[in-house]
PDB file of N, CA and C in Angstrom:
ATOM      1  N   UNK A   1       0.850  -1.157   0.000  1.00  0.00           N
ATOM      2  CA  UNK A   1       0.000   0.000   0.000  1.00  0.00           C
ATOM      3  C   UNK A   1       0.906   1.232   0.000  1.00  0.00           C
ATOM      4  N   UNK A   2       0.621   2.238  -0.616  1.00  0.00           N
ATOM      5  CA  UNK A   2       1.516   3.348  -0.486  1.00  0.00           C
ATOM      6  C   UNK A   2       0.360   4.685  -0.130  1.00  0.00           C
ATOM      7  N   UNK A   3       0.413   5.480   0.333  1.00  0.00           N
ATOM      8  CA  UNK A   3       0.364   6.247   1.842  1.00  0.00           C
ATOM      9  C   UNK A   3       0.814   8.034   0.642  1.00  0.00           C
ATOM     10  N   UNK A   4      -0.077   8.688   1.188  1.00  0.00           N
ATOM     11  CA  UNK A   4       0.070  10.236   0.485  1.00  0.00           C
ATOM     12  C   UNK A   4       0.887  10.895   1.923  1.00  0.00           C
ATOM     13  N   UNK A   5       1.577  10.325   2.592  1.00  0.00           N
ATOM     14  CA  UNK A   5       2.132  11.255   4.040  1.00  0.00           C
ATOM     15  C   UNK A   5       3.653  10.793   3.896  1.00  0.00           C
ATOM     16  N   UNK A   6       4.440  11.118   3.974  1.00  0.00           N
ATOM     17  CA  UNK A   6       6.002  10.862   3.732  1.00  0.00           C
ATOM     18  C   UNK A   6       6.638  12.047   4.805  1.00  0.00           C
ATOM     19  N   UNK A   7       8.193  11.899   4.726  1.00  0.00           N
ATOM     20  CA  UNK A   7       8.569  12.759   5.918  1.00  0.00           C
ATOM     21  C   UNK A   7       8.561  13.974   6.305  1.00  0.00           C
ATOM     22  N   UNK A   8       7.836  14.704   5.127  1.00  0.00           N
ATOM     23  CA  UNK A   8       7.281  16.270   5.044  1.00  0.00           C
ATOM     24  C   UNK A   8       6.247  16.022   6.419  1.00  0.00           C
ATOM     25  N   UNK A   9       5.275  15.171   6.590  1.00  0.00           N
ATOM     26  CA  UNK A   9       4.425  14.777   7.483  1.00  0.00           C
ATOM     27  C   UNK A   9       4.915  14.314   8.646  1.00  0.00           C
ATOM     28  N   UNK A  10       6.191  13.606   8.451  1.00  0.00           N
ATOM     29  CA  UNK A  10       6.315  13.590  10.399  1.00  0.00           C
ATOM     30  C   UNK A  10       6.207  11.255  10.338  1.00  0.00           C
ATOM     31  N   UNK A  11       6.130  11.121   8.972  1.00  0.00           N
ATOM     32  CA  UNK A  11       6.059   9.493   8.769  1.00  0.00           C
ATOM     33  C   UNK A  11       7.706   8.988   9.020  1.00  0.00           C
ATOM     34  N   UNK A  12       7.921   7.941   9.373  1.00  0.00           N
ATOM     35  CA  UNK A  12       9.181   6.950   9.361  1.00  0.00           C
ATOM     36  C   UNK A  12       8.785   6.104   9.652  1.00  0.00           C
ATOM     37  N   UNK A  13      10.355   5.170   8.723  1.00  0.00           N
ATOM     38  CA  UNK A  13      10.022   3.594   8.759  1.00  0.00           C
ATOM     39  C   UNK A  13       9.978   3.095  10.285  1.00  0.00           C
ATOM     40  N   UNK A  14       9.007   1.605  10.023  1.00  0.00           N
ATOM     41  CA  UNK A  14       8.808   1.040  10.967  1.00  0.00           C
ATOM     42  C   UNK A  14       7.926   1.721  12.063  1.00  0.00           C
ATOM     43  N   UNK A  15       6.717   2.743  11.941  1.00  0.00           N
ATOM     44  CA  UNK A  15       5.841   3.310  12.161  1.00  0.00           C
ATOM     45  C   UNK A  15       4.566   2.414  11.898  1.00  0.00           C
ATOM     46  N   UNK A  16       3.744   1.950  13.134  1.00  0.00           N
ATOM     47  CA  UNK A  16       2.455   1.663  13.077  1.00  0.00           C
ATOM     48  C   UNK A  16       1.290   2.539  11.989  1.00  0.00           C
ATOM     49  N   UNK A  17       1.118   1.722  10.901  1.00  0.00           N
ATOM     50  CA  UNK A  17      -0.171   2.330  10.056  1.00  0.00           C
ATOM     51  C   UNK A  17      -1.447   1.699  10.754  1.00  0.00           C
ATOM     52  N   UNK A  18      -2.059   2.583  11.229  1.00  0.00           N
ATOM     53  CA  UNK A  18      -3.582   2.522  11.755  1.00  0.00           C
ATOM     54  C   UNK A  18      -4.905   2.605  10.407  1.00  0.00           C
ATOM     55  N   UNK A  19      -5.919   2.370  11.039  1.00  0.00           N
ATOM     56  CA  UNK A  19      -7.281   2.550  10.134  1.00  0.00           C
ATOM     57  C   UNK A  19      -7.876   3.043  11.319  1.00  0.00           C
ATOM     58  N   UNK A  20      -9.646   3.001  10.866  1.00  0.00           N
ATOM     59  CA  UNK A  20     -10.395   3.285  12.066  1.00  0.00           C
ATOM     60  C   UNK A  20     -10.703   2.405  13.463  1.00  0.00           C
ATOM     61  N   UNK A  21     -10.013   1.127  12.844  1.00  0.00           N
ATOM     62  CA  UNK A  21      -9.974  -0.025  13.768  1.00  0.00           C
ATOM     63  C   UNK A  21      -9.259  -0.618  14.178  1.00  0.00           C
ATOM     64  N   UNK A  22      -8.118  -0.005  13.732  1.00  0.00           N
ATOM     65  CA  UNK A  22      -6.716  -0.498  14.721  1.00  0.00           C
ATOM     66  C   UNK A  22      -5.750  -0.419  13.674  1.00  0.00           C
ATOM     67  N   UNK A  23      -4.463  -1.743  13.969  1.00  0.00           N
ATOM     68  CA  UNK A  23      -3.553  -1.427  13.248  1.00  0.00           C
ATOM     69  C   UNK A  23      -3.380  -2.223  11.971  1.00  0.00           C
ATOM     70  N   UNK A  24      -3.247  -1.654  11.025  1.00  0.00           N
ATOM     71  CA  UNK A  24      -3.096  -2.659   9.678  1.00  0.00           C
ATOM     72  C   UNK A  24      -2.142  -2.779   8.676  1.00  0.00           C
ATOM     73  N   UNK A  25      -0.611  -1.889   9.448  1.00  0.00           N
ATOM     74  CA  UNK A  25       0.806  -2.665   8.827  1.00  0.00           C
ATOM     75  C   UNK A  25       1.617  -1.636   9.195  1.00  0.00           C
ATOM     76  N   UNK A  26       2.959  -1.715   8.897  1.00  0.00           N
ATOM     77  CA  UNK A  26       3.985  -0.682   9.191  1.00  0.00           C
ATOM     78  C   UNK A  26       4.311  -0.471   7.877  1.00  0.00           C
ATOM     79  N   UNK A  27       5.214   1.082   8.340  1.00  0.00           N
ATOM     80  CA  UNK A  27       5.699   1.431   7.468  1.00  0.00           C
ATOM     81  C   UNK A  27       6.942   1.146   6.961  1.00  0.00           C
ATOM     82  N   UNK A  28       7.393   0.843   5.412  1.00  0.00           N
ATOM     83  CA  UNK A  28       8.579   0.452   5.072  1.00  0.00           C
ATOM     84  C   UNK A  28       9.492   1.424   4.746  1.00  0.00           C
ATOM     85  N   UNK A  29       8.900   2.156   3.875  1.00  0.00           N
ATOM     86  CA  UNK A  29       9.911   3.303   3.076  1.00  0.00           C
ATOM     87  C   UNK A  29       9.572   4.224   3.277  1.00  0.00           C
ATOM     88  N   UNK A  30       9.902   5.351   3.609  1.00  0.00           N
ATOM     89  CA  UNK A  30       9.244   6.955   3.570  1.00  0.00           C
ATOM     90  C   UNK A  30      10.290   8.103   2.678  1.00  0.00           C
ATOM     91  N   UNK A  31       9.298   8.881   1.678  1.00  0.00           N
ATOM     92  CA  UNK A  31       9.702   9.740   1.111  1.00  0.00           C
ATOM     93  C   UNK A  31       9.849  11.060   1.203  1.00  0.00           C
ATOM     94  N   UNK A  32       9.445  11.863   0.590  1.00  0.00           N
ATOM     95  CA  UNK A  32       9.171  13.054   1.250  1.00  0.00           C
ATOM     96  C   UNK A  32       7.531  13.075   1.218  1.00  0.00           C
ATOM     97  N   UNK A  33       6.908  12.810   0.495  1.00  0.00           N
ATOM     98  CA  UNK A  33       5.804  12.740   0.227  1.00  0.00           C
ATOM     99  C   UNK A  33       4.923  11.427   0.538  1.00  0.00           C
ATOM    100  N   UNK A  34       5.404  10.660  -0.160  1.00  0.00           N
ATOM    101  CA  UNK A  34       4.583   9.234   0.583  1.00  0.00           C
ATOM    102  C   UNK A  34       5.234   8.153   1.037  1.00  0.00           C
ATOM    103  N   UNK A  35       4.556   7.101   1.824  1.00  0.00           N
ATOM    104  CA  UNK A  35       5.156   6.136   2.932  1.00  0.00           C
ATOM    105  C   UNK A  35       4.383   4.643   1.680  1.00  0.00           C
ATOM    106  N   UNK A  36       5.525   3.842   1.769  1.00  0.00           N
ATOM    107  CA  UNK A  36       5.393   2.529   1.547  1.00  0.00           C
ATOM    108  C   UNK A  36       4.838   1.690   2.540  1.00  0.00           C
ATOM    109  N   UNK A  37       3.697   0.894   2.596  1.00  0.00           N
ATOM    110  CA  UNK A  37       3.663   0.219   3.939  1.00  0.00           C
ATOM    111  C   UNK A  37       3.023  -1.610   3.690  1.00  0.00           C
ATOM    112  N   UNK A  38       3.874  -2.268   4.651  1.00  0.00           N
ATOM    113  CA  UNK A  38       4.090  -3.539   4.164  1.00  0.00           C
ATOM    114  C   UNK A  38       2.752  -4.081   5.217  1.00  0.00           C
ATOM    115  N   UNK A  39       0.980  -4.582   5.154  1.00  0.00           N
ATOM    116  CA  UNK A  39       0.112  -4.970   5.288  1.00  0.00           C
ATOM    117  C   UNK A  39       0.577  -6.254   6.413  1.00  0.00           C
ATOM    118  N   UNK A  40      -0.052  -6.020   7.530  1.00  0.00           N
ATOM    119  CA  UNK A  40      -0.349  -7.427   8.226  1.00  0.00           C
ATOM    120  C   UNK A  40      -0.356  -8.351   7.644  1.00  0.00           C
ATOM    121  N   UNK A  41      -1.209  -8.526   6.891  1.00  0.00           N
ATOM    122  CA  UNK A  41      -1.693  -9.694   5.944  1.00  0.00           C
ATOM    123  C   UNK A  41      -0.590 -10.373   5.185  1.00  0.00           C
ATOM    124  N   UNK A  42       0.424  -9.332   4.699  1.00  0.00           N
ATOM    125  CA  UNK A  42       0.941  -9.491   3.699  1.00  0.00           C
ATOM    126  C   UNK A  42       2.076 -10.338   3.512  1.00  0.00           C
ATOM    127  N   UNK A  43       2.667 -11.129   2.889  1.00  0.00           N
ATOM    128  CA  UNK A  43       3.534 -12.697   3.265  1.00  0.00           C
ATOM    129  C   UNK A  43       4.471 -12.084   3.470  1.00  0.00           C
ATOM    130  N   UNK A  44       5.219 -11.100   3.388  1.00  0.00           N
ATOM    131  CA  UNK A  44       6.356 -10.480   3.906  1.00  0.00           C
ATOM    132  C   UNK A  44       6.368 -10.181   5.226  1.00  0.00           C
ATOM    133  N   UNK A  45       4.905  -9.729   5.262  1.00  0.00           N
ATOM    134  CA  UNK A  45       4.733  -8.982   7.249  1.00  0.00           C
ATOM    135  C   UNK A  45       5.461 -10.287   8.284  1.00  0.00           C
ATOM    136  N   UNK A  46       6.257  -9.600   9.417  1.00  0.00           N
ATOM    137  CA  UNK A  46       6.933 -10.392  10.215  1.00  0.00           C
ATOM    138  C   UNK A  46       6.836  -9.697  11.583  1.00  0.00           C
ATOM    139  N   UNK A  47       6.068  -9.112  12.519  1.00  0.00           N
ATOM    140  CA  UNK A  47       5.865  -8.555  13.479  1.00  0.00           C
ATOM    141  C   UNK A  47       6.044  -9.300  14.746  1.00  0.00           C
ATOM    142  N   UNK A  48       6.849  -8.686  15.760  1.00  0.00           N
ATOM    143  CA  UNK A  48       6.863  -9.289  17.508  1.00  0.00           C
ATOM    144  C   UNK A  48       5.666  -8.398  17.451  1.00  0.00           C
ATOM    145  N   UNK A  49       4.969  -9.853  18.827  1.00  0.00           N
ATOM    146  CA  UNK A  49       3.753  -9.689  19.266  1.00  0.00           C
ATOM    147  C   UNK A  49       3.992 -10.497  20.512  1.00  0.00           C
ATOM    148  N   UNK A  50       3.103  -9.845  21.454  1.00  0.00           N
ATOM    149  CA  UNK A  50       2.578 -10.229  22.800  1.00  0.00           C
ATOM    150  C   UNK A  50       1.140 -10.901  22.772  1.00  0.00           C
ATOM    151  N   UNK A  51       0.778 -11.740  23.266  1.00  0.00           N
ATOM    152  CA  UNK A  51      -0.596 -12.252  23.727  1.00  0.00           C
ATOM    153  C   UNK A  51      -1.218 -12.534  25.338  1.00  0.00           C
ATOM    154  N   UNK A  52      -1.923 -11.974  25.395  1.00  0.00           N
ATOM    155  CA  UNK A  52      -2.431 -11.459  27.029  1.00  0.00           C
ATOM    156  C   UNK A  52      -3.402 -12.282  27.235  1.00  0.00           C
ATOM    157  N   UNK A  53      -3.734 -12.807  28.391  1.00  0.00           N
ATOM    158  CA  UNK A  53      -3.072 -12.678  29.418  1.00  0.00           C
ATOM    159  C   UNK A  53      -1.707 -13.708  28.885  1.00  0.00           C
ATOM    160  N   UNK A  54      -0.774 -13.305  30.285  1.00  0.00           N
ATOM    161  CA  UNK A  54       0.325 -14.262  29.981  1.00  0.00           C
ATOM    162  C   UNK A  54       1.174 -14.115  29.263  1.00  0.00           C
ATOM    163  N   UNK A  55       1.462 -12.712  28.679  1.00  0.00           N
ATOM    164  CA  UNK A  55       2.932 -11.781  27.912  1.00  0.00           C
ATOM    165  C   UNK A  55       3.513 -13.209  27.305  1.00  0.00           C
ATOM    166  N   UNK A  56       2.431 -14.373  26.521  1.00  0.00           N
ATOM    167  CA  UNK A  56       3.241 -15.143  25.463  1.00  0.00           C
ATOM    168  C   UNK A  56       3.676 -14.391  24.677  1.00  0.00           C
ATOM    169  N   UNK A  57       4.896 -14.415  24.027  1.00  0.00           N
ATOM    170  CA  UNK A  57       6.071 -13.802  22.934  1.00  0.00           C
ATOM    171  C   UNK A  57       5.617 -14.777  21.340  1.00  0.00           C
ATOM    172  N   UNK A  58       5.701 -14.166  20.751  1.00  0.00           N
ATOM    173  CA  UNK A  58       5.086 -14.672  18.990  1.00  0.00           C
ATOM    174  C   UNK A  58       5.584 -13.862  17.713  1.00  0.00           C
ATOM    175  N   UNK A  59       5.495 -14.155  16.915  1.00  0.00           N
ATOM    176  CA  UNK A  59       5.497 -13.490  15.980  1.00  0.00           C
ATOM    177  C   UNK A  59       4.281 -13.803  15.103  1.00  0.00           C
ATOM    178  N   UNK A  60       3.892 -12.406  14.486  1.00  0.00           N
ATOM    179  CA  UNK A  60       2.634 -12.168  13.686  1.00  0.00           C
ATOM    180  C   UNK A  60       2.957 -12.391  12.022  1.00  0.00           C
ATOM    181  N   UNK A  61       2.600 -13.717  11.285  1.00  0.00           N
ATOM    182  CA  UNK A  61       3.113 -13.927  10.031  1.00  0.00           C
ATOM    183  C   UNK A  61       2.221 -13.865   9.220  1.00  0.00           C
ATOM    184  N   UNK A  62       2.152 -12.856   8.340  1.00  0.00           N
ATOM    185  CA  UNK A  62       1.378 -12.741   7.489  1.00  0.00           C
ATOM    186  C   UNK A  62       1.581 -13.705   6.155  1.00  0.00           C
ATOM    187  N   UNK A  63       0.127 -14.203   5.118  1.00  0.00           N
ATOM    188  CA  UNK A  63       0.403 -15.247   4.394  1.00  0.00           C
ATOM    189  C   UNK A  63      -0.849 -15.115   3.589  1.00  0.00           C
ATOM    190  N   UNK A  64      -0.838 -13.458   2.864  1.00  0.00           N
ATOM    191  CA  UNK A  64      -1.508 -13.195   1.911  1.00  0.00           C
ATOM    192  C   UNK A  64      -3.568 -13.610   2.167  1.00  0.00           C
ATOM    193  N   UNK A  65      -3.803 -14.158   3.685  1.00  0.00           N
ATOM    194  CA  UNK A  65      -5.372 -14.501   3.963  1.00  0.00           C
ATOM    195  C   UNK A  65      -5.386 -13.294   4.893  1.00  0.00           C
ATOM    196  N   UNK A  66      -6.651 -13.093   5.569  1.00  0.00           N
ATOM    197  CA  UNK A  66      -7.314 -12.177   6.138  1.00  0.00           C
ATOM    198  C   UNK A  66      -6.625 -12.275   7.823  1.00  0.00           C
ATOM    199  N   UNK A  67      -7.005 -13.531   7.832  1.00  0.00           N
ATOM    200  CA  UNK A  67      -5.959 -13.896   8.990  1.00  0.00           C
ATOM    201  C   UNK A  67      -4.634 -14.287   9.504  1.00  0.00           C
ATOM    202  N   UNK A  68      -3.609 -13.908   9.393  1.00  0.00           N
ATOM    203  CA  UNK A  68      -2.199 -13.858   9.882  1.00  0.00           C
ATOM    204  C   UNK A  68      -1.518 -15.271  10.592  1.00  0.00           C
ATOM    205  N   UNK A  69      -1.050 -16.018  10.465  1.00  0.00           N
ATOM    206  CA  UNK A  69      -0.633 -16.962  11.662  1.00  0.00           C
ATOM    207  C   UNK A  69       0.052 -16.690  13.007  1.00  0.00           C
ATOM    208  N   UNK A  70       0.520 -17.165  13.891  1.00  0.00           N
ATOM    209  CA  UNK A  70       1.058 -16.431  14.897  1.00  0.00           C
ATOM    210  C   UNK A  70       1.937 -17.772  14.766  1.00  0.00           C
ATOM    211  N   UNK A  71       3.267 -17.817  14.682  1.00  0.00           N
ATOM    212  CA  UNK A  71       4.566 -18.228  14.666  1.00  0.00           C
ATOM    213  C   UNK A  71       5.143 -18.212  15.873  1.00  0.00           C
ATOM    214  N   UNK A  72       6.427 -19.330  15.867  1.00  0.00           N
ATOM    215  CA  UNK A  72       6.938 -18.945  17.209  1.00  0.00           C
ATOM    216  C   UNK A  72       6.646 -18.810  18.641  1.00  0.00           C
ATOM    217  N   UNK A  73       5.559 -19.250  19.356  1.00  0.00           N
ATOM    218  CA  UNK A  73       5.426 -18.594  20.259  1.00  0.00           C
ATOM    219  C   UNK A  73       6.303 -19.406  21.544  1.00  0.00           C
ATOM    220  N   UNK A  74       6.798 -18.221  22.590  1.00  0.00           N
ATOM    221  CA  UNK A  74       7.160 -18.904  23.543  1.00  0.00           C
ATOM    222  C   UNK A  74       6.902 -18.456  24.648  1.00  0.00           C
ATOM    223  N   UNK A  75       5.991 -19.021  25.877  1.00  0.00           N
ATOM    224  CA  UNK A  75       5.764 -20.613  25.783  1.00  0.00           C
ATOM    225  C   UNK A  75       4.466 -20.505  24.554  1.00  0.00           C
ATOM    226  N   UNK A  76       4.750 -22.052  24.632  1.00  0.00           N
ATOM    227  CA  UNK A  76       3.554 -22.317  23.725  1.00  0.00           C
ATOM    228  C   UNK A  76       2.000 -22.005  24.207  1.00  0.00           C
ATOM    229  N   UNK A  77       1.664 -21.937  23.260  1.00  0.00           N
ATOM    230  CA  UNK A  77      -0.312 -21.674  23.702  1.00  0.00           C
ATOM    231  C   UNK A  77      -0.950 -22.654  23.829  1.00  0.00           C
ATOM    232  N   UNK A  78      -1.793 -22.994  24.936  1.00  0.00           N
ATOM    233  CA  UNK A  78      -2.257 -23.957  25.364  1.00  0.00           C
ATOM    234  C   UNK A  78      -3.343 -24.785  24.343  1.00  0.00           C
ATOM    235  N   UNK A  79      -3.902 -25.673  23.554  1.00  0.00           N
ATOM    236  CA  UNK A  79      -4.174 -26.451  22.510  1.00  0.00           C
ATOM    237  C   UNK A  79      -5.263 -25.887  22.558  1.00  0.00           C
ATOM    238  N   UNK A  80      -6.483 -25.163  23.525  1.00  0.00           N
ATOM    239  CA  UNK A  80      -7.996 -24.794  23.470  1.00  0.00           C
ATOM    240  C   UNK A  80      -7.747 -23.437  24.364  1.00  0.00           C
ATOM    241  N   UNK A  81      -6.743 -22.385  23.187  1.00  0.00           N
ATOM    242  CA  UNK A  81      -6.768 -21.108  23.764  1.00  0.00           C
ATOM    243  C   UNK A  81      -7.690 -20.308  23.221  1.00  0.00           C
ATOM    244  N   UNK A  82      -8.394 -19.423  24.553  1.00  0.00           N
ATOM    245  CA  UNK A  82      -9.615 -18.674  24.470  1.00  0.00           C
ATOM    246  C   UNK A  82      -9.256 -17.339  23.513  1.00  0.00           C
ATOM    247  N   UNK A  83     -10.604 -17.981  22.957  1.00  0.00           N
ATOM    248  CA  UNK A  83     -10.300 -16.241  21.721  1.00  0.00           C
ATOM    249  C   UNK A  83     -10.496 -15.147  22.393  1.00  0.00           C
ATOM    250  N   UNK A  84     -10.736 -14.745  23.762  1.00  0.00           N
ATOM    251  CA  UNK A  84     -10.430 -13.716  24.594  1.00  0.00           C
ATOM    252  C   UNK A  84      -9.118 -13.179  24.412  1.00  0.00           C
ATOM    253  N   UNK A  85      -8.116 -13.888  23.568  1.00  0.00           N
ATOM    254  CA  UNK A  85      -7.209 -14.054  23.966  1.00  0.00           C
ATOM    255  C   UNK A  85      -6.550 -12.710  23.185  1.00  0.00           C
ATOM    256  N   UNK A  86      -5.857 -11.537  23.817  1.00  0.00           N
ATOM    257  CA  UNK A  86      -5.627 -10.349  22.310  1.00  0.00           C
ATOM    258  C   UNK A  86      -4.319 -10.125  22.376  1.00  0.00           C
ATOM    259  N   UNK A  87      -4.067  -9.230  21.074  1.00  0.00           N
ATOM    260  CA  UNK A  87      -2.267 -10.149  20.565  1.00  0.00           C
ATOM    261  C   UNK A  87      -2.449  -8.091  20.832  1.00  0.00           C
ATOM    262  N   UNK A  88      -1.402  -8.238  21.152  1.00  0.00           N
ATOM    263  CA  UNK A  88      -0.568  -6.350  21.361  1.00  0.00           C
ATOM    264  C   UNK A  88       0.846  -6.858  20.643  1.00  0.00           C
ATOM    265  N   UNK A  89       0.713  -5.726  19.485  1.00  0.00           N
ATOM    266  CA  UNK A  89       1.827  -5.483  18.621  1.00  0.00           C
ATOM    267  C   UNK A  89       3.197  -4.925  19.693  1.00  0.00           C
ATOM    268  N   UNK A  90       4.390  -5.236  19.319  1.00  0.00           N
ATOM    269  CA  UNK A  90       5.397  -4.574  19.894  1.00  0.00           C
ATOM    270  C   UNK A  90       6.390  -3.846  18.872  1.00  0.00           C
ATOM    271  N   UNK A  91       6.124  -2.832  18.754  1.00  0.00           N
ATOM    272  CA  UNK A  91       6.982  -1.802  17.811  1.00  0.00           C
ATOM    273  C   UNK A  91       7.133  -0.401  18.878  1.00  0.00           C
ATOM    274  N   UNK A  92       8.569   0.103  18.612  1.00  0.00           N
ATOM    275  CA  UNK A  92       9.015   1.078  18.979  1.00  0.00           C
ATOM    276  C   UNK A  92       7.605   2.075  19.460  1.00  0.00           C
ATOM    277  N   UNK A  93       7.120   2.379  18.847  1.00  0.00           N
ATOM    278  CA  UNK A  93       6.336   3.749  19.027  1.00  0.00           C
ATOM    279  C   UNK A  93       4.949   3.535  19.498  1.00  0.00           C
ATOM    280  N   UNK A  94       4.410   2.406  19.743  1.00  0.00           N
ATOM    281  CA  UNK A  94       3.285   1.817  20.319  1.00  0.00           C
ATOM    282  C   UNK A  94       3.749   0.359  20.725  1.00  0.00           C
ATOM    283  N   UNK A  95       4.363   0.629  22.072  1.00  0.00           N
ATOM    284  CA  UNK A  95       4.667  -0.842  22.596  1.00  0.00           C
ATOM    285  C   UNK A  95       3.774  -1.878  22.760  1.00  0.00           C
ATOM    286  N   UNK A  96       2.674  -1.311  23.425  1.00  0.00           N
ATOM    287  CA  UNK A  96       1.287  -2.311  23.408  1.00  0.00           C
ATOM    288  C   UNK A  96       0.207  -1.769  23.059  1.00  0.00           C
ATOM    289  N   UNK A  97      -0.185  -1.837  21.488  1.00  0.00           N
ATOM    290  CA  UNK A  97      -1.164  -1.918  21.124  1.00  0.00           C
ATOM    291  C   UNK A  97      -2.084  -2.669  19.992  1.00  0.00           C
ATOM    292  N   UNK A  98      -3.180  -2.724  20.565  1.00  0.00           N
ATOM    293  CA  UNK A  98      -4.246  -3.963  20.461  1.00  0.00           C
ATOM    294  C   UNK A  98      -4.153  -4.485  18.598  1.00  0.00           C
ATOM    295  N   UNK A  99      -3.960  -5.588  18.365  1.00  0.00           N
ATOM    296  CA  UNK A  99      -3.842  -5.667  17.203  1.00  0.00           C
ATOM    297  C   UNK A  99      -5.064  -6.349  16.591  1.00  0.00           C
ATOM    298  N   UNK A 100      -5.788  -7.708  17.954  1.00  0.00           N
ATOM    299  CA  UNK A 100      -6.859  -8.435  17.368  1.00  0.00           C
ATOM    300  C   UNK A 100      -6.729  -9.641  18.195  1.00  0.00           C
ATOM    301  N   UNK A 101      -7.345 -10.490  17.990  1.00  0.00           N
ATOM    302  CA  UNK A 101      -7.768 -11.659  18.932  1.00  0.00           C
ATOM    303  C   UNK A 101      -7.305 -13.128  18.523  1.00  0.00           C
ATOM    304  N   UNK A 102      -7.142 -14.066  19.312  1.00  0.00           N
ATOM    305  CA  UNK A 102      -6.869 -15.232  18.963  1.00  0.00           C
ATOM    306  C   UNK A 102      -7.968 -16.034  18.129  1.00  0.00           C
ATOM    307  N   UNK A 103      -7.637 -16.845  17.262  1.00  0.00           N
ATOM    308  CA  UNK A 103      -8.690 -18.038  16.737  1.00  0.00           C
ATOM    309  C   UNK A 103      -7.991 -19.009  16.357  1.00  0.00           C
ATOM    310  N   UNK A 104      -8.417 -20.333  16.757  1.00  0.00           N
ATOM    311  CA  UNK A 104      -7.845 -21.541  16.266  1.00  0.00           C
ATOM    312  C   UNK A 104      -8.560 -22.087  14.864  1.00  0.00           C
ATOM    313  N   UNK A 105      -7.384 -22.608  14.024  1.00  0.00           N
ATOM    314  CA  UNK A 105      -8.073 -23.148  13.207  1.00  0.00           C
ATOM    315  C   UNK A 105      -7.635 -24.580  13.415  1.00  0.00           C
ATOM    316  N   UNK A 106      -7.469 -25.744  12.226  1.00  0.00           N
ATOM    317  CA  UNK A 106      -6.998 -27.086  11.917  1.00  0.00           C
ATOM    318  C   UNK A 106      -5.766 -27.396  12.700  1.00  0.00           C
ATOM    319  N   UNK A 107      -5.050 -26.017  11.918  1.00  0.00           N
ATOM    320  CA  UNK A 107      -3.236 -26.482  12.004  1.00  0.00           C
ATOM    321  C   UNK A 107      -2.745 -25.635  13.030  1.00  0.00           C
ATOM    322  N   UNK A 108      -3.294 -24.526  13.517  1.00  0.00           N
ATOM    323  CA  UNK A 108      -2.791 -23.827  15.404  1.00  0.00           C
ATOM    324  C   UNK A 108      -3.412 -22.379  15.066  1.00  0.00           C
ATOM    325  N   UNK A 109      -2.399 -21.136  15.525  1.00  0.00           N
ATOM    326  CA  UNK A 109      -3.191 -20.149  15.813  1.00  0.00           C
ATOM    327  C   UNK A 109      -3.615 -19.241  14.609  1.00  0.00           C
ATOM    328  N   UNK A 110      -4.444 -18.479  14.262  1.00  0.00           N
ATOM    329  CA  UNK A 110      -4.173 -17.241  13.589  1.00  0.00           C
ATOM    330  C   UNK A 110      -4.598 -16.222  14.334  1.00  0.00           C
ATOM    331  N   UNK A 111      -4.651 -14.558  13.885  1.00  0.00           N
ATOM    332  CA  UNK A 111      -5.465 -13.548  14.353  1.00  0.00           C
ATOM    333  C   UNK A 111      -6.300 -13.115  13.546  1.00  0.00           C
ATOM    334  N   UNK A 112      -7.220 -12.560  14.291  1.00  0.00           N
ATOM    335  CA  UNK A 112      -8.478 -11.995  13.520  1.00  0.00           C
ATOM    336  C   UNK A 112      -8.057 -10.313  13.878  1.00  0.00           C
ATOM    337  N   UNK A 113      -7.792  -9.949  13.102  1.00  0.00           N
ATOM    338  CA  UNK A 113      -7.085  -8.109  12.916  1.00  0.00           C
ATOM    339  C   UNK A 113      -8.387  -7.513  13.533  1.00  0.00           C
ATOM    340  N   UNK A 114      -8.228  -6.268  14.399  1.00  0.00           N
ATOM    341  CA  UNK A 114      -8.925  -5.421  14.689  1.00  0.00           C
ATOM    342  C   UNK A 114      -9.194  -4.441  13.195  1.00  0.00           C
ATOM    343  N   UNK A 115      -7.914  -4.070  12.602  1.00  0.00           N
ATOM    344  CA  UNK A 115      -8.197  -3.054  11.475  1.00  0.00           C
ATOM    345  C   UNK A 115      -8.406  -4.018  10.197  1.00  0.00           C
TER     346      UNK A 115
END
């Protein structure tokens, strides 16, 4: 996605891109004018993430579906974890904030994105 705000605006890389519903990717490149930004979703996206309760450590892997996998986690998530369950992004400039909720599918976790 590319972004009409670049560093005339106050944008840099690795900056949380928001919507009206939360967060929906960082930023990669910034120009003077507009920001490159690499989508949750998107098979490149590779985000540290927290999952609460219980500050489990993960990473958020995006894989081109709506829902993201969650990679990595340590400790592991218990086999019938409650979709109460909400993942807080960890990036520089918003240490904890809300990204979206747990859901199990077949093969283990994904998230369901707030934005």
């Amino acid at each position: 996605m590319i972004l009409d705000a670049g560093k005339n605006d106050a944008a840099r890389p690795g900056e949380a891109v928001m919507d009206e519903n939360g967060m929906i990717g960082r930023s990669y490149l910034t120009g003077q004018h507009t920001s490159w930004v690499i989508l949750l979703t998107d098979i490149n996206s590779r985000i540290p993430i927290s999952i609460a309760p219980g500050a489990v450590q993960a990473i958020l892997a995006g894989d081109n579906t709506a829902l993201p996998n969650v990679d990595f986690c340590r400790p592991a998530l218990p086999s019938k974890a409650a979709i109460s369950r909400i993942v807080q992004v960890m990036v520089d400039c918003c240490p904890r904030l809300p990204v979206g909720t747990i859901v199990q599918d077949g093969s283990g976790f994904r998230v369901a994105l707030l934005g």
